[in-house]
N, C-alpha and C. Protein backbone atom coordinates (compact mmCIF):
# COMPACT_ATOMS: atom_id res chain seq x y z
N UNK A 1 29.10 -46.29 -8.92
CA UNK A 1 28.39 -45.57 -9.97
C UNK A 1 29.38 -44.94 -10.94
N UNK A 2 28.88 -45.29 -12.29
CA UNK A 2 30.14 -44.72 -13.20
C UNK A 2 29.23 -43.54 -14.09
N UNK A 3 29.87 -42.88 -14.29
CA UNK A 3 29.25 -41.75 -15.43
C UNK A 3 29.58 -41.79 -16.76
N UNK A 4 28.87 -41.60 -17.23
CA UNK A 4 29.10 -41.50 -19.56
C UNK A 4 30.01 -40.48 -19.92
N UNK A 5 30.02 -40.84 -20.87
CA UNK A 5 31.30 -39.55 -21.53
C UNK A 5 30.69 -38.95 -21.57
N UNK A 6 31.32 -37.28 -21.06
CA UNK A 6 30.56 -36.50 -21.16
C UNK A 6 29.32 -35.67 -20.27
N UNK A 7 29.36 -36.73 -19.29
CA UNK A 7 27.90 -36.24 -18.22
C UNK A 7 29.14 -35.89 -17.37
N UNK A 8 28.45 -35.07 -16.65
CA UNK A 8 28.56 -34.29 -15.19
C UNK A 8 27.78 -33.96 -13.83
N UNK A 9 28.08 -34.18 -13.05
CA UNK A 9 27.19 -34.15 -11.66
C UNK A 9 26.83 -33.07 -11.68
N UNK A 10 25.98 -32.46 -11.28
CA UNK A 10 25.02 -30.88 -11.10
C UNK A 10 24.54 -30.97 -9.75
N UNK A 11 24.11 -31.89 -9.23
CA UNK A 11 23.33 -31.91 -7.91
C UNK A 11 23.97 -33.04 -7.25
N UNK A 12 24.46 -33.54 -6.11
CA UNK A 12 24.69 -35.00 -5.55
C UNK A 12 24.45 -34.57 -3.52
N UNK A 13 23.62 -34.81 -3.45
CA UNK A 13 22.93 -34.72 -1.86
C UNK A 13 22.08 -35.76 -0.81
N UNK A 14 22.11 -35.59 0.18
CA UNK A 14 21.57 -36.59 1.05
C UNK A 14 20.33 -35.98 1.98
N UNK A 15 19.37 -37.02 1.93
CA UNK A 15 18.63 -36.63 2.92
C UNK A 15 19.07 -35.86 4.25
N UNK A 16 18.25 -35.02 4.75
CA UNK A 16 17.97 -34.29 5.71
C UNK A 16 17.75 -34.99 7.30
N UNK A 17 18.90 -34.52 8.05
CA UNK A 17 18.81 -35.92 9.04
C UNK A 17 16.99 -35.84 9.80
N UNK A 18 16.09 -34.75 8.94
CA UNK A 18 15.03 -34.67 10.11
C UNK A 18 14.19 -35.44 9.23
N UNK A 19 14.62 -35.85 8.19
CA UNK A 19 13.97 -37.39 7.71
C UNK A 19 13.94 -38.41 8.77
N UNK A 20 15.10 -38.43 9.69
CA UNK A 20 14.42 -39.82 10.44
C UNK A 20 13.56 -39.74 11.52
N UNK A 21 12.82 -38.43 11.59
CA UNK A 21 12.21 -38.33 12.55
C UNK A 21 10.45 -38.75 12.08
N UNK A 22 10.45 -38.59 10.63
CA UNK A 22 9.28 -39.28 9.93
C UNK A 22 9.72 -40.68 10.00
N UNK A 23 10.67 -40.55 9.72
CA UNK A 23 10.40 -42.78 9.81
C UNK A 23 10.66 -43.23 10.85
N UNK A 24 10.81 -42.53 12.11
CA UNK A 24 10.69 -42.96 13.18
C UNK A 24 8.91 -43.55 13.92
N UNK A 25 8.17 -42.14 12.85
CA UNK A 25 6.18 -42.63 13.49
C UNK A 25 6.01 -43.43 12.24
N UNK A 26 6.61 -43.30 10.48
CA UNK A 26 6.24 -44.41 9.69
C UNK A 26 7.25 -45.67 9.79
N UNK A 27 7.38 -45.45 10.16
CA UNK A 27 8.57 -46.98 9.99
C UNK A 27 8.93 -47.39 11.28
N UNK A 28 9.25 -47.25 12.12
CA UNK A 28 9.88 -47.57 13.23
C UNK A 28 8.76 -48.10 14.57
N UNK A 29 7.64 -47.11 14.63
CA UNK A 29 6.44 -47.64 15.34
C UNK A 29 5.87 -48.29 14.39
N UNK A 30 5.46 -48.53 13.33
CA UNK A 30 4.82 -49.14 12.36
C UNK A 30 5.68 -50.63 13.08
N UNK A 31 7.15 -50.75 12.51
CA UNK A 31 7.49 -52.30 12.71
C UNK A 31 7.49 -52.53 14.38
N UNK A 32 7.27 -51.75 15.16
CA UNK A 32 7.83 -52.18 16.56
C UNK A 32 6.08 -52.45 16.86
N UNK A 33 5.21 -51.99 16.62
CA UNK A 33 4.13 -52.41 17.15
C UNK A 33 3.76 -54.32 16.26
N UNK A 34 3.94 -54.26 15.05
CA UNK A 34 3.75 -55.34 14.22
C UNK A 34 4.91 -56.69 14.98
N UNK A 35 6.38 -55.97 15.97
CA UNK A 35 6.71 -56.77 16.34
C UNK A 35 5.92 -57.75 17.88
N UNK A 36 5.85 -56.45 18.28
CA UNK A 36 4.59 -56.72 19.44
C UNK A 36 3.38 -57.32 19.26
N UNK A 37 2.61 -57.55 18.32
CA UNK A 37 1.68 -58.49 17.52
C UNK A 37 2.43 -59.55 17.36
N UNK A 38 3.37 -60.19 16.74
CA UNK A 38 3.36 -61.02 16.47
C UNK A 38 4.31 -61.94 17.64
N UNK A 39 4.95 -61.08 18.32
CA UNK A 39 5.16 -61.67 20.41
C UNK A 39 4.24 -62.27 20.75
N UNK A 40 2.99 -61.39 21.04
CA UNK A 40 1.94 -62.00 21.95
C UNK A 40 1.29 -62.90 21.17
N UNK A 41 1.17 -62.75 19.94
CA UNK A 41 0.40 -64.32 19.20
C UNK A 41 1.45 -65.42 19.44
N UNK A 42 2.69 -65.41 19.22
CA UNK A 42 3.52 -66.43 19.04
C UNK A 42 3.05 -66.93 20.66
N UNK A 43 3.15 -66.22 22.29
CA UNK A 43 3.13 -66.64 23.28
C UNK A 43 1.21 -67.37 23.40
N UNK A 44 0.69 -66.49 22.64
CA UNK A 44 -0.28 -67.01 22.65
C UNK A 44 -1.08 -68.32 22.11
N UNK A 45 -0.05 -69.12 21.31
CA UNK A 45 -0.74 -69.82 20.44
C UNK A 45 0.60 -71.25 21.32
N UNK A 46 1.70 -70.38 21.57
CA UNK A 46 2.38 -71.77 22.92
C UNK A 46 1.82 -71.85 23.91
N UNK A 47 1.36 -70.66 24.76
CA UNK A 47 0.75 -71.19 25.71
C UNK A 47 -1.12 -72.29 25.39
N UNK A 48 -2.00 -71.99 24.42
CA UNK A 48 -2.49 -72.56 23.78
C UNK A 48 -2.22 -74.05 23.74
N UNK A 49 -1.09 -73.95 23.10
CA UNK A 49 -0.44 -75.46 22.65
C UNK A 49 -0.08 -76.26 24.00
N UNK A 50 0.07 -75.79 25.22
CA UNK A 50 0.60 -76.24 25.92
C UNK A 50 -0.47 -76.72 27.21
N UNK A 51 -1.45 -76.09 26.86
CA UNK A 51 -2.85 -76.15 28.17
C UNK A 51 -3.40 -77.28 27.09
N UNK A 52 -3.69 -77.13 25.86
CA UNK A 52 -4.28 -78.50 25.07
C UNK A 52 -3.42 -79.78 25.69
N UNK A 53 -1.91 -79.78 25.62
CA UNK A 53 -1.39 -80.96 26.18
C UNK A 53 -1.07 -81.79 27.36
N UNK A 54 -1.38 -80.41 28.47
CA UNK A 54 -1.43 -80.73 29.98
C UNK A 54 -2.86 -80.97 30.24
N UNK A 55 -4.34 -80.99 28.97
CA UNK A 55 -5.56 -81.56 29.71
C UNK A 55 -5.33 -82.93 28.53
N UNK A 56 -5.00 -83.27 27.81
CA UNK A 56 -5.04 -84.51 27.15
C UNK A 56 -4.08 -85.63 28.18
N UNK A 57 -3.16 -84.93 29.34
CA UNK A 57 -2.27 -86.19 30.12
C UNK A 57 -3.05 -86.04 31.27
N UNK A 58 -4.03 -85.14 31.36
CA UNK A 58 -5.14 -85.58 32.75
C UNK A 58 -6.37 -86.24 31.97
N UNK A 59 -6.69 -85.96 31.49
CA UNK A 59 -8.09 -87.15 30.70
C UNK A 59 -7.43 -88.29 30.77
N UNK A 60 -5.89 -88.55 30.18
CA UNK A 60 -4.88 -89.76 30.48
C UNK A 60 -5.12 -90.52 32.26
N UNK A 61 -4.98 -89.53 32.36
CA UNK A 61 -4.45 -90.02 34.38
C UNK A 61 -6.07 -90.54 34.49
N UNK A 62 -7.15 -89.78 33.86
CA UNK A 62 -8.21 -90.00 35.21
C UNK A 62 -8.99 -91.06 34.49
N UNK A 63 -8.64 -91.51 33.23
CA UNK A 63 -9.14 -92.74 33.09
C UNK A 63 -8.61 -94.03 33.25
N UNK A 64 -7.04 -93.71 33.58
CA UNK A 64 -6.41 -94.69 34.59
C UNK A 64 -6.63 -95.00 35.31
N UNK A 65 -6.50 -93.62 36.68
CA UNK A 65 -6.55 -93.62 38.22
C UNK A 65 -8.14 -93.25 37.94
N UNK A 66 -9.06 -94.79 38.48
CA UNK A 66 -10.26 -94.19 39.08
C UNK A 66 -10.33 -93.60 40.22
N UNK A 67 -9.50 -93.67 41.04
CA UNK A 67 -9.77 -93.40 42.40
C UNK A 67 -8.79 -92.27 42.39
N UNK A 68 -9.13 -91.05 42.51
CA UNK A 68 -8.51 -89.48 43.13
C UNK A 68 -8.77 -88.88 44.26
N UNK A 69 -8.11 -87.60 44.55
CA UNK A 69 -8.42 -87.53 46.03
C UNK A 69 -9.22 -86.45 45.43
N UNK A 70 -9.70 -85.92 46.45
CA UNK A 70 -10.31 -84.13 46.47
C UNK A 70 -9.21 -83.49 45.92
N UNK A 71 -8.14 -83.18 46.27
CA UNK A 71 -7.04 -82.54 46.19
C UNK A 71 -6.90 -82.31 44.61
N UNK A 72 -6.96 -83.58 44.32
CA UNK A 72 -5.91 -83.55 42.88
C UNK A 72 -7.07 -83.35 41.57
N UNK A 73 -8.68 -83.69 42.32
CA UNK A 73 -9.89 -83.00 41.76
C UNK A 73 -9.76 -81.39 41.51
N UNK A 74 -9.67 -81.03 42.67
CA UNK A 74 -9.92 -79.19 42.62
C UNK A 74 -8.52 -79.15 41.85
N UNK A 75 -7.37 -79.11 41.98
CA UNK A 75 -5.77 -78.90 41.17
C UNK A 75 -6.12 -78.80 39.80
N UNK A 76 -6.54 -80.12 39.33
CA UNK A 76 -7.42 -80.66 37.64
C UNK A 76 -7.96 -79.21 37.32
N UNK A 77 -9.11 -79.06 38.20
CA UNK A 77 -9.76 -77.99 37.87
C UNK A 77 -9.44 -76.38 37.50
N UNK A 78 -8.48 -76.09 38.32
CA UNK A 78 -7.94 -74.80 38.56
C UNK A 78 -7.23 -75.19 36.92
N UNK A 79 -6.95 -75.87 36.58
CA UNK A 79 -5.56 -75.98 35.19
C UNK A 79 -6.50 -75.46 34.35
N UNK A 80 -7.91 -76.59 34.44
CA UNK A 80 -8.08 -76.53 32.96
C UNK A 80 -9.34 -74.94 32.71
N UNK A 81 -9.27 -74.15 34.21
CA UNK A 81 -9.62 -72.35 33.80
C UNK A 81 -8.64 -72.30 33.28
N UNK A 82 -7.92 -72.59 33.32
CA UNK A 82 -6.34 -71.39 32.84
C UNK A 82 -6.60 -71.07 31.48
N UNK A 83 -6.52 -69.76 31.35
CA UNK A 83 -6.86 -69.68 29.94
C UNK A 83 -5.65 -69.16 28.97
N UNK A 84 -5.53 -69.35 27.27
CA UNK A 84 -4.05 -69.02 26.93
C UNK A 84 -3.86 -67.81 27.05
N UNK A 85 -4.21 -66.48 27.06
CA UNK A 85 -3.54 -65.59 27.19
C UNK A 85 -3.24 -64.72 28.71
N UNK A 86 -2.83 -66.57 29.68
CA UNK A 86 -2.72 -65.97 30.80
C UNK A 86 -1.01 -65.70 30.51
N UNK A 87 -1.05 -66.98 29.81
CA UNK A 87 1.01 -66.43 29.45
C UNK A 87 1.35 -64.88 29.04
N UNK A 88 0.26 -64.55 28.41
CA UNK A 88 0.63 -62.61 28.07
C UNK A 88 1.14 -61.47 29.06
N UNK A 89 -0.07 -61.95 30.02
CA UNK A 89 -0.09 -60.97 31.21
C UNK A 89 1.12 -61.62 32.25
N UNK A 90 1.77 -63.59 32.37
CA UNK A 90 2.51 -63.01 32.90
C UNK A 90 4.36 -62.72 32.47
N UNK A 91 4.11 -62.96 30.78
CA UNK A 91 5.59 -62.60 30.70
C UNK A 91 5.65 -61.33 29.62
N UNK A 92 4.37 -60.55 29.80
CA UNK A 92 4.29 -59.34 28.76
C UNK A 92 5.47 -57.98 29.43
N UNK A 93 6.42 -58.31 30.65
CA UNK A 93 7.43 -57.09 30.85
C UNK A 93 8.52 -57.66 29.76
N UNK A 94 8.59 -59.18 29.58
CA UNK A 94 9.36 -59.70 28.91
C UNK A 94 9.38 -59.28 27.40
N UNK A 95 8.02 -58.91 26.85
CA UNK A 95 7.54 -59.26 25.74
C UNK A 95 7.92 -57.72 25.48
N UNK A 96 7.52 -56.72 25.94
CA UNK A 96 7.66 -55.36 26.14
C UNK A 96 9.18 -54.92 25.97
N UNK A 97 10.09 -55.90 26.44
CA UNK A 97 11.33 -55.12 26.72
C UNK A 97 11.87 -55.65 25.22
N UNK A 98 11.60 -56.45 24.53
CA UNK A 98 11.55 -57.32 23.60
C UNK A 98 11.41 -56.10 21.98
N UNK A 99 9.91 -55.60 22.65
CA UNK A 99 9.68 -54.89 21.60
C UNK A 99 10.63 -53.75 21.51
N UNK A 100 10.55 -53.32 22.65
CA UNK A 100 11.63 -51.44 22.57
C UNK A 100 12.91 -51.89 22.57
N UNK A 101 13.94 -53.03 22.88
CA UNK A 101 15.05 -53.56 21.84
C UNK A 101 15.08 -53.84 20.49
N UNK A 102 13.76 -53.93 19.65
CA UNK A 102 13.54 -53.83 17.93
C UNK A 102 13.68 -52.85 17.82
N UNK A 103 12.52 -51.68 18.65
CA UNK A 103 12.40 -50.06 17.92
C UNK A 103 14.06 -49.52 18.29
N UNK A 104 14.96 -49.88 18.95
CA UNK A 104 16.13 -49.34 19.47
C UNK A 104 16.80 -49.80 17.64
N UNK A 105 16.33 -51.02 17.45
CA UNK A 105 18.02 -51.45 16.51
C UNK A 105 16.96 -51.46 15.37
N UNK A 106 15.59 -51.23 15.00
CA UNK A 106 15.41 -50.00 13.70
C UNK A 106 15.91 -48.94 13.51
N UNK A 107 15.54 -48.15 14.84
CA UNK A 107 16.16 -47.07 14.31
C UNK A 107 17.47 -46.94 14.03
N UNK A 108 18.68 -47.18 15.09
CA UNK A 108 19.67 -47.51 14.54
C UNK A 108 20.12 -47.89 13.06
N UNK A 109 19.54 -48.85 12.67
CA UNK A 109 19.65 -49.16 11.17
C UNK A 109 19.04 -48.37 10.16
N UNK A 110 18.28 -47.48 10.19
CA UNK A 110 17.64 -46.26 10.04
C UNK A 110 18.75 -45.01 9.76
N UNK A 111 19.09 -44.83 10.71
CA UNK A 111 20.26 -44.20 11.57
C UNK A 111 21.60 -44.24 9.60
N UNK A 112 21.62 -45.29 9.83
CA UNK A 112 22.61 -45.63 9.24
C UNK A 112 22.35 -45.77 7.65
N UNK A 113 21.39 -46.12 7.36
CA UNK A 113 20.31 -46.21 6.12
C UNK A 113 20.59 -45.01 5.50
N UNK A 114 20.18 -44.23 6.02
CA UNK A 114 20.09 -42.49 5.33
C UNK A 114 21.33 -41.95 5.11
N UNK A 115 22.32 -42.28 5.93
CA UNK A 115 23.45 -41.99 5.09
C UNK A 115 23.97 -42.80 4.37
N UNK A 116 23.69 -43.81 3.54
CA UNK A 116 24.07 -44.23 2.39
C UNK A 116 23.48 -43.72 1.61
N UNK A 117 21.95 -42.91 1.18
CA UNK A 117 21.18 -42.37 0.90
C UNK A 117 21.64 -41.60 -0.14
N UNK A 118 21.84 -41.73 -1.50
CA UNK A 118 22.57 -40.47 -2.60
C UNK A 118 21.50 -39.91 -3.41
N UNK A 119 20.90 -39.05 -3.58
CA UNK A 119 20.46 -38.12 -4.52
C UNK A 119 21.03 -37.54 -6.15
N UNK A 120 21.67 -38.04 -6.97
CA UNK A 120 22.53 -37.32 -8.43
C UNK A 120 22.00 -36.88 -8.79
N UNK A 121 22.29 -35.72 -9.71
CA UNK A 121 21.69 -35.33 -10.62
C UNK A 121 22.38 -34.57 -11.62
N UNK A 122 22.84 -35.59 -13.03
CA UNK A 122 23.36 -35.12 -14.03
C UNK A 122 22.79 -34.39 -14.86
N UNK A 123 23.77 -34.67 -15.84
CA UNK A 123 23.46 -33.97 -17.04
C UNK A 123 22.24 -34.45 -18.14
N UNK A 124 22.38 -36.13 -17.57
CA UNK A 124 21.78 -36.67 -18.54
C UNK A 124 20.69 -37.72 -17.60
N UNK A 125 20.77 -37.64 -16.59
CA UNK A 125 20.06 -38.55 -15.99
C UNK A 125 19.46 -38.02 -14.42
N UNK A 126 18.79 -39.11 -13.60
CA UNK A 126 18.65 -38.95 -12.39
C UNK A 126 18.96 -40.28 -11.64
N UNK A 127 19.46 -39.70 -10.39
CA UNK A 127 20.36 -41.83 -10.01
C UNK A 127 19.89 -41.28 -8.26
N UNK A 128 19.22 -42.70 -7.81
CA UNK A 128 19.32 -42.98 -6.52
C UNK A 128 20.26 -43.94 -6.02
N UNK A 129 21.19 -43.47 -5.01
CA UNK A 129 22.15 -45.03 -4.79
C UNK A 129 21.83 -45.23 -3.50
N UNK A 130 21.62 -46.02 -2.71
CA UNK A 130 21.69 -46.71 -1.16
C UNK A 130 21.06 -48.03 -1.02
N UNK A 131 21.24 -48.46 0.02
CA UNK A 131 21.21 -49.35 1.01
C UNK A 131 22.33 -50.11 1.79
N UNK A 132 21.81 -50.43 2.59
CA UNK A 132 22.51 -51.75 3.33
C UNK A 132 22.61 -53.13 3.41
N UNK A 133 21.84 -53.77 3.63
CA UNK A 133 21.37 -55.03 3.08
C UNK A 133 21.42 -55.22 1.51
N UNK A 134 21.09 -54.42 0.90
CA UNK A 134 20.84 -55.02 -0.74
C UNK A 134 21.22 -53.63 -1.28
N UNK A 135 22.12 -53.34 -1.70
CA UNK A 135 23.07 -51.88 -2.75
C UNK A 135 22.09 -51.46 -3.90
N UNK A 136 21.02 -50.17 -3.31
CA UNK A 136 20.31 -50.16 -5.00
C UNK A 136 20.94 -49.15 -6.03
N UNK A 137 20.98 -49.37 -6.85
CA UNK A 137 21.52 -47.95 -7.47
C UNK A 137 19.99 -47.92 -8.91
N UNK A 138 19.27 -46.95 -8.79
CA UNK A 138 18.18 -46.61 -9.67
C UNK A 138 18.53 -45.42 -10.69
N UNK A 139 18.34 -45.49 -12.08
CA UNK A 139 18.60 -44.45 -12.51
C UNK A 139 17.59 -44.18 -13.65
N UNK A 140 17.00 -42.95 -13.84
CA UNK A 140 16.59 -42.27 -15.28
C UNK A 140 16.70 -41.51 -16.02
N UNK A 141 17.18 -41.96 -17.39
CA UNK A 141 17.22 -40.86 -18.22
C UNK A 141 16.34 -39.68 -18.46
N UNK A 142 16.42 -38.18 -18.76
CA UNK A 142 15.28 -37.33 -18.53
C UNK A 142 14.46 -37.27 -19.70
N UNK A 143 14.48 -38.14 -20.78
CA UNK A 143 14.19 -38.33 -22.17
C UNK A 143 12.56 -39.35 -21.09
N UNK A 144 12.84 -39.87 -19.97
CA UNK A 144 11.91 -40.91 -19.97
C UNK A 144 10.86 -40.92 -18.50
N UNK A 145 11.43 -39.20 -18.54
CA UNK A 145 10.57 -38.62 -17.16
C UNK A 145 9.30 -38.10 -17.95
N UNK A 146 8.39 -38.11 -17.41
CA UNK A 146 6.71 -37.71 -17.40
C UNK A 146 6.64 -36.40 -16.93
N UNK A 147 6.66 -36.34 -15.86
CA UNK A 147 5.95 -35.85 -14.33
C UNK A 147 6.72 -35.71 -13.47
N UNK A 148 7.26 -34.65 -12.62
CA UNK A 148 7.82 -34.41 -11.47
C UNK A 148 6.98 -33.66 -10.35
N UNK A 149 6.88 -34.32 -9.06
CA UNK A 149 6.03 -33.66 -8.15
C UNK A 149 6.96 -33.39 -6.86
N UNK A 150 6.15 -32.10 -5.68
CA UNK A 150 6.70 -31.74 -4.39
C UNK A 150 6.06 -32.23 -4.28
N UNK A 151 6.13 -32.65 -2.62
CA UNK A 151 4.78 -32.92 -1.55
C UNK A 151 4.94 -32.77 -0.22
N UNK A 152 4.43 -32.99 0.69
CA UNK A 152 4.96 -32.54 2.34
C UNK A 152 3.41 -32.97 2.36
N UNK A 153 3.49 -34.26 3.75
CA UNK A 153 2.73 -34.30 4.58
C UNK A 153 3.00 -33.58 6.06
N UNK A 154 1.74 -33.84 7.09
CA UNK A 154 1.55 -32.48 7.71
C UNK A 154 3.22 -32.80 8.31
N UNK A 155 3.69 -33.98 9.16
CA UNK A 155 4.97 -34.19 9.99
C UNK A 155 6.26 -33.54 9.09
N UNK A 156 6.16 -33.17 7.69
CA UNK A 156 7.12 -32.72 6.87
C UNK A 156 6.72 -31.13 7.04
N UNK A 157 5.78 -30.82 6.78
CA UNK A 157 5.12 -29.83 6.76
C UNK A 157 6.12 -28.99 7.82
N UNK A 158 5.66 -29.45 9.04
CA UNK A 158 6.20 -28.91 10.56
C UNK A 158 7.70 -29.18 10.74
N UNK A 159 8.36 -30.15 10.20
CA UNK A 159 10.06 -29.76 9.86
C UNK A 159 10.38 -29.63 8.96
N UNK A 160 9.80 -28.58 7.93
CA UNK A 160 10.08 -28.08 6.85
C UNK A 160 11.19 -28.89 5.44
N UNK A 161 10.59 -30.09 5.16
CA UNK A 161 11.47 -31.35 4.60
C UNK A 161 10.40 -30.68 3.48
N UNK A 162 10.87 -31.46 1.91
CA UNK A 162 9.93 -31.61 1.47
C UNK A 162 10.45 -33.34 0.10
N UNK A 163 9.06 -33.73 -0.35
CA UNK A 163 9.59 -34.85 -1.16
C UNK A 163 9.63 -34.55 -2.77
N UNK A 164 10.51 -35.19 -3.47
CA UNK A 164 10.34 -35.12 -5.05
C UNK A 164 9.97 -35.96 -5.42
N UNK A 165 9.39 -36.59 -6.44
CA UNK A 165 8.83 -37.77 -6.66
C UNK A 165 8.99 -37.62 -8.14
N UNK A 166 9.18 -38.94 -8.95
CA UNK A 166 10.09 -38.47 -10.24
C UNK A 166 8.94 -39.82 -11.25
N UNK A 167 8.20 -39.36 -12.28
CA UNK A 167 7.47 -40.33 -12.63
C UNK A 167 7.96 -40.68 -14.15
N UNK A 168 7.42 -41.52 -14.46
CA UNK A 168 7.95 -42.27 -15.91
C UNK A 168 6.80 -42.54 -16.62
N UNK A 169 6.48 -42.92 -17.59
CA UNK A 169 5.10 -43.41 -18.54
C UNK A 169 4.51 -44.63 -17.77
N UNK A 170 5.26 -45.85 -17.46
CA UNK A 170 4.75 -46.80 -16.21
C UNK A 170 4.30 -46.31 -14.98
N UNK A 171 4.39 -45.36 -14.57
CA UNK A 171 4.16 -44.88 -13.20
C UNK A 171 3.76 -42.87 -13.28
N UNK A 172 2.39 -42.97 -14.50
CA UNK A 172 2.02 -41.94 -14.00
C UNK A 172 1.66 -41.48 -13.38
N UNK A 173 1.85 -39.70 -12.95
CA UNK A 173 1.14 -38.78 -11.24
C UNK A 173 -0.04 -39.17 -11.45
N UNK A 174 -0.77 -38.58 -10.70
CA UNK A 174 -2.74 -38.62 -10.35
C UNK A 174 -3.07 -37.29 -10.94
N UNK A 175 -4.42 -38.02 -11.64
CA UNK A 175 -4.83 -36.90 -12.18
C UNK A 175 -6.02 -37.11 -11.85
N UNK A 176 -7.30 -35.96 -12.06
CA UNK A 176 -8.19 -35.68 -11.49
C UNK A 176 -9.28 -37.14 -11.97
N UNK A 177 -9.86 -37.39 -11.06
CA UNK A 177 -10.71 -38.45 -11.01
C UNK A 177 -9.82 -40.18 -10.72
N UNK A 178 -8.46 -39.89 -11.21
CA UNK A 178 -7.49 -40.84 -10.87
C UNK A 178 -6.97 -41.45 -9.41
N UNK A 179 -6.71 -42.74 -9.40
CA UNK A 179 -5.45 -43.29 -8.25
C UNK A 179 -4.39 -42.88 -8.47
N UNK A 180 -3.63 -42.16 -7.15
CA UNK A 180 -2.30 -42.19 -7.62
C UNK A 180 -1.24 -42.90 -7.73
N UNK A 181 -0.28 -43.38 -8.52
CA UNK A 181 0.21 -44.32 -8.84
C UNK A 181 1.87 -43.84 -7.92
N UNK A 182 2.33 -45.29 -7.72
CA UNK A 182 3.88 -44.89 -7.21
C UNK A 182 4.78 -44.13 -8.20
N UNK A 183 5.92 -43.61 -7.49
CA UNK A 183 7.04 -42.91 -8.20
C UNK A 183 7.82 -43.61 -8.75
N UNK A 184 8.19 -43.78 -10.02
CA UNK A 184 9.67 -44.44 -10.12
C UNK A 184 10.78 -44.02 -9.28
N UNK A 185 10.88 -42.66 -8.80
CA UNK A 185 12.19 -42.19 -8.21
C UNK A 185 11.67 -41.43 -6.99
N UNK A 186 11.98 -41.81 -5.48
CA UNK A 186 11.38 -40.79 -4.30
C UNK A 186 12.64 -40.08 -3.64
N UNK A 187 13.13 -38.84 -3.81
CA UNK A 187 13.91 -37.97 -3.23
C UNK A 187 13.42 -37.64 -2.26
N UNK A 188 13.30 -37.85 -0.67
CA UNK A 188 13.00 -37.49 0.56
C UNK A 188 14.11 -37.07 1.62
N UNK A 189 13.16 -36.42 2.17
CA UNK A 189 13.71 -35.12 3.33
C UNK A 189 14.56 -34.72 3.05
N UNK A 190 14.16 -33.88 1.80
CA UNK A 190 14.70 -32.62 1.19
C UNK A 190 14.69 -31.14 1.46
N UNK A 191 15.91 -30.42 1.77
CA UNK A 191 15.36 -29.09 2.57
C UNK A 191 15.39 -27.98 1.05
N UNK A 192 16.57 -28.12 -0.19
CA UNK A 192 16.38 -27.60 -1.03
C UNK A 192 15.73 -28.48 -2.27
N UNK A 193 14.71 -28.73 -2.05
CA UNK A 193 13.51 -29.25 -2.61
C UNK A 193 13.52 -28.17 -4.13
N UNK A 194 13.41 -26.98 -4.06
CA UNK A 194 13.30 -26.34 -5.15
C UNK A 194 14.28 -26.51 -6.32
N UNK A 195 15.71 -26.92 -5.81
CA UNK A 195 16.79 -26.65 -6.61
C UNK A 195 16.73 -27.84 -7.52
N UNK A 196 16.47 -28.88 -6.62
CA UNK A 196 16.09 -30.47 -7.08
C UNK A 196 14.99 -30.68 -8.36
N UNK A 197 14.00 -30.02 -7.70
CA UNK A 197 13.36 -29.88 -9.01
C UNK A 197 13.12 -29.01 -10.02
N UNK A 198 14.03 -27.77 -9.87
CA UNK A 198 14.13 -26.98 -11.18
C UNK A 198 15.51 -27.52 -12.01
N UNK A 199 15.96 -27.99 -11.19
CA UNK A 199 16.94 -28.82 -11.79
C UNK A 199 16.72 -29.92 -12.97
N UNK A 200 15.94 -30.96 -12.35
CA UNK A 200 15.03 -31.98 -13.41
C UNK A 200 14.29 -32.01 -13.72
N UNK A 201 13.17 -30.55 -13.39
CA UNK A 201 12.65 -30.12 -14.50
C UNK A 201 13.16 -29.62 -15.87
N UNK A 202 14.10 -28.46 -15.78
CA UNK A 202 15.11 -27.77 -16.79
C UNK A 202 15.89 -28.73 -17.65
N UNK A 203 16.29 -30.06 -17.63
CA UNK A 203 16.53 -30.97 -18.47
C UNK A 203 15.37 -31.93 -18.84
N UNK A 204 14.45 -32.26 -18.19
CA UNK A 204 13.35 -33.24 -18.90
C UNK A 204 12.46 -32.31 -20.05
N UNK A 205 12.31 -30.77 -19.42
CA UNK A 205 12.16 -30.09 -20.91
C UNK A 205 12.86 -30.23 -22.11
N UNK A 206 14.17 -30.00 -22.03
CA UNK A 206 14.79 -30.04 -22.65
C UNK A 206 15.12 -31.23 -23.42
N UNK A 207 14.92 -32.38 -22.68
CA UNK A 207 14.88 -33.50 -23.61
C UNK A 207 13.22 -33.87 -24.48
């Protein structure tokens, strides 16, 4: 991140490590259960695939072999109860240990997420920089801010975080009778929440 002639940093901060304790119930159970959905369908739709192909090579056999015993009658039979989501129940410790090794290396990456996490706040602008996978760096001039909002849901509420949310003419707040529309800019798990936004408030006036 480079700065203009002339600008100066005023604010530069990072989320609040009790941010990851919200994206641990939004994000982290959110993907670890969606990983667990899509386990048991995947086992469900092989084992599926696989009882369709073990009764298409006995319809094979028994219009070959007319002659069967009892034995290999009742055997036939027992297969084709089997139903597909017997594979669930018996490799779901598998499927289970599967899932809580995702929620382990979300969070982890989580973990690590938030501190790349930058907050700026110049003279002349507002800049988000992070990630891991893909480097974002977001920035707005205060000439092209709208709307600045707090917020705290109840889990923020109770570890005293709070969010800024930074809007633009494309992405106005909610207003009465309105949807609310996304933020161009989300500053989260913020503990000096106030400073943040008297901060970019006091220049978007001003511009």
């Amino acid at each position: 991140m480079r700065l203009d002639n002339e600008e100066t940093i005023e604010l530069d901060i990072q989320p609040n490590e009790k941010l990851l304790v919200v994206w641990f119930f939004t994000k982290t159970i959110t993907y670890s259960i969606a990983t667990m959905f899509f386990v048991f369908m995947g086992l469900f739709f092989i084992n599926t695939i696989n009882l369709t192909s073990e009764d298409l090579k006995e319809n094979k056999t028994e219009v070959i072999q007319i002659e069967s015993s009892a034995d290999t009658v009742e055997e036939s039979s027992e297969k084709k109860i089997a139903h597909p989501f017997s594979i669930i129940t018996d490799y779901w410790p598998w499927a289970l240990s599967l899932v809580f090794l995702a929620s382990i290396l979300i969070q982890i990456y989580l973990i690590y997420l938030r501190k790349t996490f930058r907050y700026i706040i110049t003279n002349r602008r507002v800049i988000f920089v992070g990630g891991i996978l893909k480097r974002i760096e977001r920035t707005i001039p205060y000439k092209k801010i709208t709307d600045i909002q707090r917020s705290q849901n109840i889990l923020e509420r109770i570890l005293g975080i709070w969010n800024v949310q930074v809007f633009t003419p494309g992405t106005a707040s909610m207003q009465i009778g309105q949807t609310k529309a996304k933020a161009e800019l989300n500053f989260d798990g913020l503990l000096n929440s106030e400073d943040v936004y008297e901060a970019i408030n006091k220049h978007t006036q001003l511009n």
